[in-house]
N, C-alpha and C. Protein backbone atom coordinates (compact mmCIF):
# COMPACT_ATOMS: atom_id res chain seq x y z
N UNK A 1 63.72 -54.88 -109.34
CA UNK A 1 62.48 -55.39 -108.78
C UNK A 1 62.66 -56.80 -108.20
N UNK A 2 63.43 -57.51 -108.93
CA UNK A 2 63.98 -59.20 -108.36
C UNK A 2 64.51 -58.88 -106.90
N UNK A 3 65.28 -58.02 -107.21
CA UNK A 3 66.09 -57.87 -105.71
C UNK A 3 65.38 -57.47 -104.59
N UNK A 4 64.17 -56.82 -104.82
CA UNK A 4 63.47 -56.33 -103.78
C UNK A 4 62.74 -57.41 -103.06
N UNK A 5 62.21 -58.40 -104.37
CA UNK A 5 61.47 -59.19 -103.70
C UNK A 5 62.22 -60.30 -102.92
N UNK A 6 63.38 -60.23 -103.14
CA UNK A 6 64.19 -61.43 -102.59
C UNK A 6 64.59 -61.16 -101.23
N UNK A 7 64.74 -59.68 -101.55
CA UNK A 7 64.84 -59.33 -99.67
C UNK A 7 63.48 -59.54 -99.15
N UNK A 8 62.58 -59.60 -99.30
CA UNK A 8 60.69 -59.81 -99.12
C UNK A 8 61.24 -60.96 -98.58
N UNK A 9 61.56 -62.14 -99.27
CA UNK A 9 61.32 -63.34 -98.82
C UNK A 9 62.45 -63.72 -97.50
N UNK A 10 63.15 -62.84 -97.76
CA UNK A 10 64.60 -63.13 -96.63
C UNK A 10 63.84 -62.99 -95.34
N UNK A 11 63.18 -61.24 -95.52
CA UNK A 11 62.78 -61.20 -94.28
C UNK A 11 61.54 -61.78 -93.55
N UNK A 12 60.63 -62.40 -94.68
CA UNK A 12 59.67 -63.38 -94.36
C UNK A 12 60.33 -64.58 -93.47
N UNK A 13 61.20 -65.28 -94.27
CA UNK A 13 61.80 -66.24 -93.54
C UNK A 13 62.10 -66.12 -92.62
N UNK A 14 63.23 -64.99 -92.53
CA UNK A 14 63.66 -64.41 -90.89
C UNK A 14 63.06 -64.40 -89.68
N UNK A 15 61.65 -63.88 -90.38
CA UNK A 15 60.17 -63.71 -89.43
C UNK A 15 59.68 -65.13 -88.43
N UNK A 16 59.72 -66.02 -89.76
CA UNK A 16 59.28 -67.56 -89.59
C UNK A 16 60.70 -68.13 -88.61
N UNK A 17 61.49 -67.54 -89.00
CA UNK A 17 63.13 -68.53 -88.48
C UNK A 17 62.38 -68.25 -87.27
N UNK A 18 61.91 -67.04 -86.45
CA UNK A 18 62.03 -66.41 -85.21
C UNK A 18 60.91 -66.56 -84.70
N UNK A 19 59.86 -67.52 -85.19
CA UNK A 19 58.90 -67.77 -84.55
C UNK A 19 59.08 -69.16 -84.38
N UNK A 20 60.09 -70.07 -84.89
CA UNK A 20 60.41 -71.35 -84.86
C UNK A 20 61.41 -71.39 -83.85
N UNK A 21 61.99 -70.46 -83.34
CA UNK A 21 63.31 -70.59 -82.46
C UNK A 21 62.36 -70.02 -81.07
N UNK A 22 61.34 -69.39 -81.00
CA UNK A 22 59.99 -69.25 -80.22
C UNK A 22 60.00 -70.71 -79.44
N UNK A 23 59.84 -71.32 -80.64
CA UNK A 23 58.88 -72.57 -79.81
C UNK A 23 59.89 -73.80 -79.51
N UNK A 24 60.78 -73.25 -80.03
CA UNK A 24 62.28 -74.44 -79.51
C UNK A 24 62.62 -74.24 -78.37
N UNK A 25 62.74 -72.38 -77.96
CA UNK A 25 62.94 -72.27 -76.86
C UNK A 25 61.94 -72.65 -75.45
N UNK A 26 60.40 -72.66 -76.01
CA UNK A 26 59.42 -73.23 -75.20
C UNK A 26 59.31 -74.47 -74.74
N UNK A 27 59.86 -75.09 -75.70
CA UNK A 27 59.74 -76.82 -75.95
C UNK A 27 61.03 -77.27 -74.61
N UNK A 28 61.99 -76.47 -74.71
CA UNK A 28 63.48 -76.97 -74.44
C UNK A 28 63.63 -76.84 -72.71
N UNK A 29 62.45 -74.94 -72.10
CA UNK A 29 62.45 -74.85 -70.84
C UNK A 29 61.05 -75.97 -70.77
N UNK A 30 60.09 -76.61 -71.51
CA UNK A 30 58.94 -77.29 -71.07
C UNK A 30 59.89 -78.56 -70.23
N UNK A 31 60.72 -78.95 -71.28
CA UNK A 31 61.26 -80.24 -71.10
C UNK A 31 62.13 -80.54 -70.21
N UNK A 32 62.67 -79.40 -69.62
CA UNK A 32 63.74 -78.85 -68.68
C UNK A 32 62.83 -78.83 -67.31
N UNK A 33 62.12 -77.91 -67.16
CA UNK A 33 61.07 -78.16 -66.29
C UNK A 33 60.58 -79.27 -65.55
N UNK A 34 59.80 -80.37 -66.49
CA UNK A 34 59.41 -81.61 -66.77
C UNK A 34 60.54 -82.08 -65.79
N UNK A 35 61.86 -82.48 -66.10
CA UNK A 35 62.35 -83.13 -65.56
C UNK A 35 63.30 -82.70 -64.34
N UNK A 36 63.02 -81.40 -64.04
CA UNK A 36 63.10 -81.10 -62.98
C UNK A 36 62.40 -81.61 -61.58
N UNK A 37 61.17 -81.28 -61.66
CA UNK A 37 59.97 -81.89 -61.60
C UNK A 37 60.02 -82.83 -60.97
N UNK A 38 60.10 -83.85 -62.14
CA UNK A 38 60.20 -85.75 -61.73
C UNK A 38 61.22 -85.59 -61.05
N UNK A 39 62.72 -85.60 -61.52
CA UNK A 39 64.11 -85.72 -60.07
C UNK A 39 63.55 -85.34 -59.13
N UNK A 40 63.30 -84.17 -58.84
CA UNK A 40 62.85 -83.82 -57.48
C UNK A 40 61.81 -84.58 -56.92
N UNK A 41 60.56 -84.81 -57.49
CA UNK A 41 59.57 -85.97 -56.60
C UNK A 41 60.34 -87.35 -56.64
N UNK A 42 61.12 -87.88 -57.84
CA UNK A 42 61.40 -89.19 -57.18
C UNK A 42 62.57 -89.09 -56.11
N UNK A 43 63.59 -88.21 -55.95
CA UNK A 43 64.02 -87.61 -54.94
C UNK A 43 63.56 -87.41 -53.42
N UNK A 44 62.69 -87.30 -53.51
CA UNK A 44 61.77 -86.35 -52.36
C UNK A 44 62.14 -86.39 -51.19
N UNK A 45 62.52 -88.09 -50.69
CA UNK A 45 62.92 -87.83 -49.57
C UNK A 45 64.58 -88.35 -48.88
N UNK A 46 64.97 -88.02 -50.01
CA UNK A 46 66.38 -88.64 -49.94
C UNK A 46 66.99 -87.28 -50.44
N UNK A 47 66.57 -86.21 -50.66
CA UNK A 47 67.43 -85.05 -50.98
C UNK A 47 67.97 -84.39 -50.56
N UNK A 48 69.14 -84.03 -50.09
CA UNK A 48 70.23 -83.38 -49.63
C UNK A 48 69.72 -81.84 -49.34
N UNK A 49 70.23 -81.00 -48.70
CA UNK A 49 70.03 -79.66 -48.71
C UNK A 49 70.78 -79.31 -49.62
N UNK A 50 72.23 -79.29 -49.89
CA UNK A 50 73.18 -79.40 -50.87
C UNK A 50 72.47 -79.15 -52.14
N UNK A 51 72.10 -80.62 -51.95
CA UNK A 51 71.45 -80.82 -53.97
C UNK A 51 69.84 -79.82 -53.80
N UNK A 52 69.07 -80.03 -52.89
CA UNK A 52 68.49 -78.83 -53.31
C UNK A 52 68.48 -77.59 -53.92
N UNK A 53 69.92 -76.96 -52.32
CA UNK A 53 70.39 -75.86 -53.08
C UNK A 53 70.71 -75.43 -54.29
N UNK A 54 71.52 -76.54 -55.16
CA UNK A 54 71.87 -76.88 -56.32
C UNK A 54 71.38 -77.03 -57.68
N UNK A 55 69.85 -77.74 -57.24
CA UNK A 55 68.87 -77.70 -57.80
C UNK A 55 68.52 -76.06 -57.79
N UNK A 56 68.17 -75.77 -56.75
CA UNK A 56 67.15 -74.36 -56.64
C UNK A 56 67.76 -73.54 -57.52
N UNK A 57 69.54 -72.69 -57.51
CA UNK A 57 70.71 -72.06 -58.09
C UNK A 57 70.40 -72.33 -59.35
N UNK A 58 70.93 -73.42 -59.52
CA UNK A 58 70.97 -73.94 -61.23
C UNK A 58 69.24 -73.69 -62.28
N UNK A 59 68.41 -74.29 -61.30
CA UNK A 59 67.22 -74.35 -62.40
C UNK A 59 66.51 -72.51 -62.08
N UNK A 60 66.93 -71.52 -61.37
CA UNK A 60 66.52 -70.38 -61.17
C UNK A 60 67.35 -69.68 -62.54
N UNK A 61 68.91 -69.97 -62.56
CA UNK A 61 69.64 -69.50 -63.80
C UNK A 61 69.22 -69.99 -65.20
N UNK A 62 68.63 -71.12 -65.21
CA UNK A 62 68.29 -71.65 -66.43
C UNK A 62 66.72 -70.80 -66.36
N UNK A 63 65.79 -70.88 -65.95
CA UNK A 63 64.75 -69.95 -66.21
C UNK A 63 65.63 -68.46 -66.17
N UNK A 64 66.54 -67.94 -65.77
CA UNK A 64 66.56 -66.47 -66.28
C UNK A 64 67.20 -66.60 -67.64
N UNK A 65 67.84 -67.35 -68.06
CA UNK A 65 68.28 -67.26 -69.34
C UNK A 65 67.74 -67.50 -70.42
N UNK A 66 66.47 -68.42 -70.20
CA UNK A 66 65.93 -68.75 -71.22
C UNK A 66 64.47 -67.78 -71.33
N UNK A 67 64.50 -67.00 -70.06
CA UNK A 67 63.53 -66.10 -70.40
C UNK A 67 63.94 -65.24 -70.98
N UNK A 68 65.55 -64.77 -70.91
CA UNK A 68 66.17 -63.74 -71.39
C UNK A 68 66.21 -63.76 -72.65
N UNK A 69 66.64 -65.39 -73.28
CA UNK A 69 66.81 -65.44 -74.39
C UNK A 69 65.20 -65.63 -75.63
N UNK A 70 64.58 -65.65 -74.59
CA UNK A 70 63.20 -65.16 -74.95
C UNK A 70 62.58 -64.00 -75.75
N UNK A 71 63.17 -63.69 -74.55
CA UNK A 71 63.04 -61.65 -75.09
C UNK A 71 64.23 -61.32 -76.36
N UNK A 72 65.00 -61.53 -76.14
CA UNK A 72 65.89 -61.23 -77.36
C UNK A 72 65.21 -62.13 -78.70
N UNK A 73 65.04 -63.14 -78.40
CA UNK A 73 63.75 -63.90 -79.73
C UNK A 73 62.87 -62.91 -80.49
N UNK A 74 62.13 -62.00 -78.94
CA UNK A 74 60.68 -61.57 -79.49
C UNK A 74 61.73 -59.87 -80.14
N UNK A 75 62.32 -59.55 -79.45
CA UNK A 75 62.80 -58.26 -79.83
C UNK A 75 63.60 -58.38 -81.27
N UNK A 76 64.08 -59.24 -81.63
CA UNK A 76 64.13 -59.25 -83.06
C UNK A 76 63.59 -59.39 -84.09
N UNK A 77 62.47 -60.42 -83.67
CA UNK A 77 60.85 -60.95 -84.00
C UNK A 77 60.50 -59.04 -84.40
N UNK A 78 60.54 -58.10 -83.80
CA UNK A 78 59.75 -56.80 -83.50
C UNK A 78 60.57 -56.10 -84.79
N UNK A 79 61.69 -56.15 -84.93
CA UNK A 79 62.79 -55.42 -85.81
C UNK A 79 62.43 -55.96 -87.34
N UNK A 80 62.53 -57.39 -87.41
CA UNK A 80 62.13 -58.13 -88.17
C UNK A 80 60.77 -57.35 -89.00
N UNK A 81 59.89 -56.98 -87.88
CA UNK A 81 58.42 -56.72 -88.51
C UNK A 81 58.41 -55.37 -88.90
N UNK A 82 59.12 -54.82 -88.40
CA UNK A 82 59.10 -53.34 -88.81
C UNK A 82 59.66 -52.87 -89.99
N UNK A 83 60.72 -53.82 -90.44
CA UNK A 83 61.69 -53.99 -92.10
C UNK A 83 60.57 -54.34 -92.73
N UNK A 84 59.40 -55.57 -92.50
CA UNK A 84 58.82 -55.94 -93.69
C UNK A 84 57.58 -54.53 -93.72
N UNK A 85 56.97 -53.58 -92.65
CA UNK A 85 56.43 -52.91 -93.11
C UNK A 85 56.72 -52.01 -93.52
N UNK A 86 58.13 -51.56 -93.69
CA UNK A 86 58.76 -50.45 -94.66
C UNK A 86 58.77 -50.81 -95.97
N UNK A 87 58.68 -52.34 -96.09
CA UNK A 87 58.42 -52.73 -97.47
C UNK A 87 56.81 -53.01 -97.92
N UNK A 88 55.89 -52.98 -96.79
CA UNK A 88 54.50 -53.03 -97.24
C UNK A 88 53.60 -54.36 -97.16
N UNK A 89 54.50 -54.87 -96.24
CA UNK A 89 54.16 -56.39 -95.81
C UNK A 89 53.50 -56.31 -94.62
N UNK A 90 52.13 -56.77 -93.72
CA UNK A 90 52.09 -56.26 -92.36
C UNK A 90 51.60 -57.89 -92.24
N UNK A 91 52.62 -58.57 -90.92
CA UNK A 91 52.28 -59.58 -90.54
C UNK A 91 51.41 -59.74 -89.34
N UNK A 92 51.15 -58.66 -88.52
CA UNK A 92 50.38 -58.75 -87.62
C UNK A 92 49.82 -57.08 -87.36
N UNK A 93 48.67 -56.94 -87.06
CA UNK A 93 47.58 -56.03 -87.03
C UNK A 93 48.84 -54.64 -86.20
N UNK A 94 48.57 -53.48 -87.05
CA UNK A 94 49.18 -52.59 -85.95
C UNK A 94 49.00 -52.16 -84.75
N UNK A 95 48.02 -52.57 -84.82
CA UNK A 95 46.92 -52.26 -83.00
C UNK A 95 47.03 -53.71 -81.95
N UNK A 96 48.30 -53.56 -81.93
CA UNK A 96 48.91 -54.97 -81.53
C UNK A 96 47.91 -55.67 -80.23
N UNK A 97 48.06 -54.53 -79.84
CA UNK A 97 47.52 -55.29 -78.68
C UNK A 97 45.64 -55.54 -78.19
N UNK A 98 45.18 -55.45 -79.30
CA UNK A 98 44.21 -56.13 -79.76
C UNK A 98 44.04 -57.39 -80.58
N UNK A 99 45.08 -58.17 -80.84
CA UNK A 99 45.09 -59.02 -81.36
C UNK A 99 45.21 -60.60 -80.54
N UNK A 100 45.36 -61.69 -81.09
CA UNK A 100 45.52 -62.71 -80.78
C UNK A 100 47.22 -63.22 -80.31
N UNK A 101 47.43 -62.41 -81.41
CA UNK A 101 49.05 -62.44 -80.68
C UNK A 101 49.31 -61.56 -79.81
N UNK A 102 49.11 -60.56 -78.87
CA UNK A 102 49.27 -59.82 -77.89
C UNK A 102 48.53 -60.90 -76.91
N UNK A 103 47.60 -61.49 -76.83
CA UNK A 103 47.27 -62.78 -75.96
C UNK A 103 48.21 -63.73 -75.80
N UNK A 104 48.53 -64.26 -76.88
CA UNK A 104 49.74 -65.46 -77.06
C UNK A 104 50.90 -65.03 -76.20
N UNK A 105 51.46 -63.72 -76.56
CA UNK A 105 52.81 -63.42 -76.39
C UNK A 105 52.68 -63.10 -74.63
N UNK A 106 51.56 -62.63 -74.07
CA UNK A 106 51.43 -62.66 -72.67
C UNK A 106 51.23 -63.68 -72.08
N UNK A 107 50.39 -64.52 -72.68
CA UNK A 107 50.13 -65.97 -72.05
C UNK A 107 51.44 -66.99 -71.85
N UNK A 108 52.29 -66.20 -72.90
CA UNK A 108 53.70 -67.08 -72.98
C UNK A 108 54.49 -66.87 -71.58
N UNK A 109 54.66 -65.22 -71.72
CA UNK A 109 55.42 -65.08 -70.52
C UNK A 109 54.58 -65.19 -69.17
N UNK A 110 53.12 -65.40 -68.98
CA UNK A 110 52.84 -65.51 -67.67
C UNK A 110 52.74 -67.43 -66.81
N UNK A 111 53.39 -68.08 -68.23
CA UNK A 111 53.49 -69.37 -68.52
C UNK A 111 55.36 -70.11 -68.02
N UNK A 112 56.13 -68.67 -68.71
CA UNK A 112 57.40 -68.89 -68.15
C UNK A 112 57.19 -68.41 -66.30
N UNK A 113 56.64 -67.14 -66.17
CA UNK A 113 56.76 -66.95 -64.91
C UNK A 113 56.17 -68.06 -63.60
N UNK A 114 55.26 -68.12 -64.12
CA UNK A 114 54.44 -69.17 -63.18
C UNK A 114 55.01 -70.77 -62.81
N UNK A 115 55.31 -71.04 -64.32
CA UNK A 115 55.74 -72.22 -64.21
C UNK A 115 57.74 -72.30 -63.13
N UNK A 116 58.00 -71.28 -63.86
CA UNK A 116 59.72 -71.40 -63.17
C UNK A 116 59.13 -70.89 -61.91
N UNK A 117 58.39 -70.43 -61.03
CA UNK A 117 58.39 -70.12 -60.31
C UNK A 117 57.84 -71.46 -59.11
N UNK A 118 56.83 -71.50 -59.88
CA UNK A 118 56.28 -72.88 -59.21
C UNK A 118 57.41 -73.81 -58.96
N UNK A 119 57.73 -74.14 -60.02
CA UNK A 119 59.15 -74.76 -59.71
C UNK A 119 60.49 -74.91 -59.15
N UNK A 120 60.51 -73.86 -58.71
CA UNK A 120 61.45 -73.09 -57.81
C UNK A 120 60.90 -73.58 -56.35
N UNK A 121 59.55 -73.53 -56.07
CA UNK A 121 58.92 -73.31 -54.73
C UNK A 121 58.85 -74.85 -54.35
N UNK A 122 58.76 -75.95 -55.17
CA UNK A 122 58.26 -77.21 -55.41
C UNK A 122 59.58 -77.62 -55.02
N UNK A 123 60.82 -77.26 -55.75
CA UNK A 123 62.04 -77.24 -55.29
C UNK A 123 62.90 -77.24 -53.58
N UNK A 124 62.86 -75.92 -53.47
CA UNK A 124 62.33 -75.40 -51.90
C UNK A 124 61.83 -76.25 -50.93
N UNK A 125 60.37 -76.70 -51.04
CA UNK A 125 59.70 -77.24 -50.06
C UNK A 125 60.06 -79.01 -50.52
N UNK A 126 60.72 -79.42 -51.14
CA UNK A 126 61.30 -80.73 -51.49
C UNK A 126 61.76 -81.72 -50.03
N UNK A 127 61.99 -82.64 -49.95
CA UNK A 127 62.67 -83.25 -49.21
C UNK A 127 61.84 -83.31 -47.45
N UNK A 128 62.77 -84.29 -46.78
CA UNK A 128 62.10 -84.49 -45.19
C UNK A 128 62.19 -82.87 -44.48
N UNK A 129 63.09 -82.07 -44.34
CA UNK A 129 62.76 -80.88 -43.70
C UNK A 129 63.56 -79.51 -44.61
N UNK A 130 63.29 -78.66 -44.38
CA UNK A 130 64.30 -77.72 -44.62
C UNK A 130 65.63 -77.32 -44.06
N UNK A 131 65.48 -78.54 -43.23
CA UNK A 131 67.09 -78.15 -42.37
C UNK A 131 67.79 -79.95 -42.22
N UNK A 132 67.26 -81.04 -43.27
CA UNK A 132 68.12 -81.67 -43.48
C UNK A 132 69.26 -81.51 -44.25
């Protein structure tokens, strides 16, 4: 019975590890973003096509990876939840997508999309012309 519950708490934690590595990863593209952002406006009109390009390449790969590594977050997050309800634990409503977290978890990704995207375009239209 000790042992059972100790796996209980493993996978509780696990649960928590993966909702904390959630918001590291949010925090890390916020901050990434952010200073994308600023370079580029204090940049604005001294920017190379080059470093645009460079810019554009680089911060398009960093939003696919960190969206990627997003999804691999939430998809273990999912595995995670399904162990604790074989043990009788339910951390979030089975009718998922009536819940508050089926809001959250969309608002997240329409938060990565929008924002890397915006940023991408902000990128793009940067500098004195498109053909300096």
């Amino acid at each position: 019975m000790n042992e059972a519950f100790s796996q209980e708490v493993d996978f509780l934690s696990a649960y928590y590890g993966m909702v904390a590595a959630w918001d590291a990863t949010l925090n890390f593209w916020l901050t990434a973003t952010f200073a994308v952002v600023v370079a580029v406006h204090v940049l604005d009109r001294g920017i190379t096509t080059r470093l645009k390009w460079l810019l554009f390449f680089l911060y398009g790969l960093f939003s696919i990876h960190m969206l990627s590594r997003s999804v691999y977050i939430t998809n273990e997050g999912i595995l995670i939840q399904e162990r604790l309800r074989e043990m009788g634990i339910e951390i979030s409503s089975a009718d998922y997508f009536l819940t508050a977290q089926s809001i959250a978890d969309f608002s997240l990704i329409l938060l990565f999309l929008s924002g890397s995207i915006g940023t991408l375009v902000f990128i793009w239209y940067s500098g004195k012309s498109n053909n300096s």
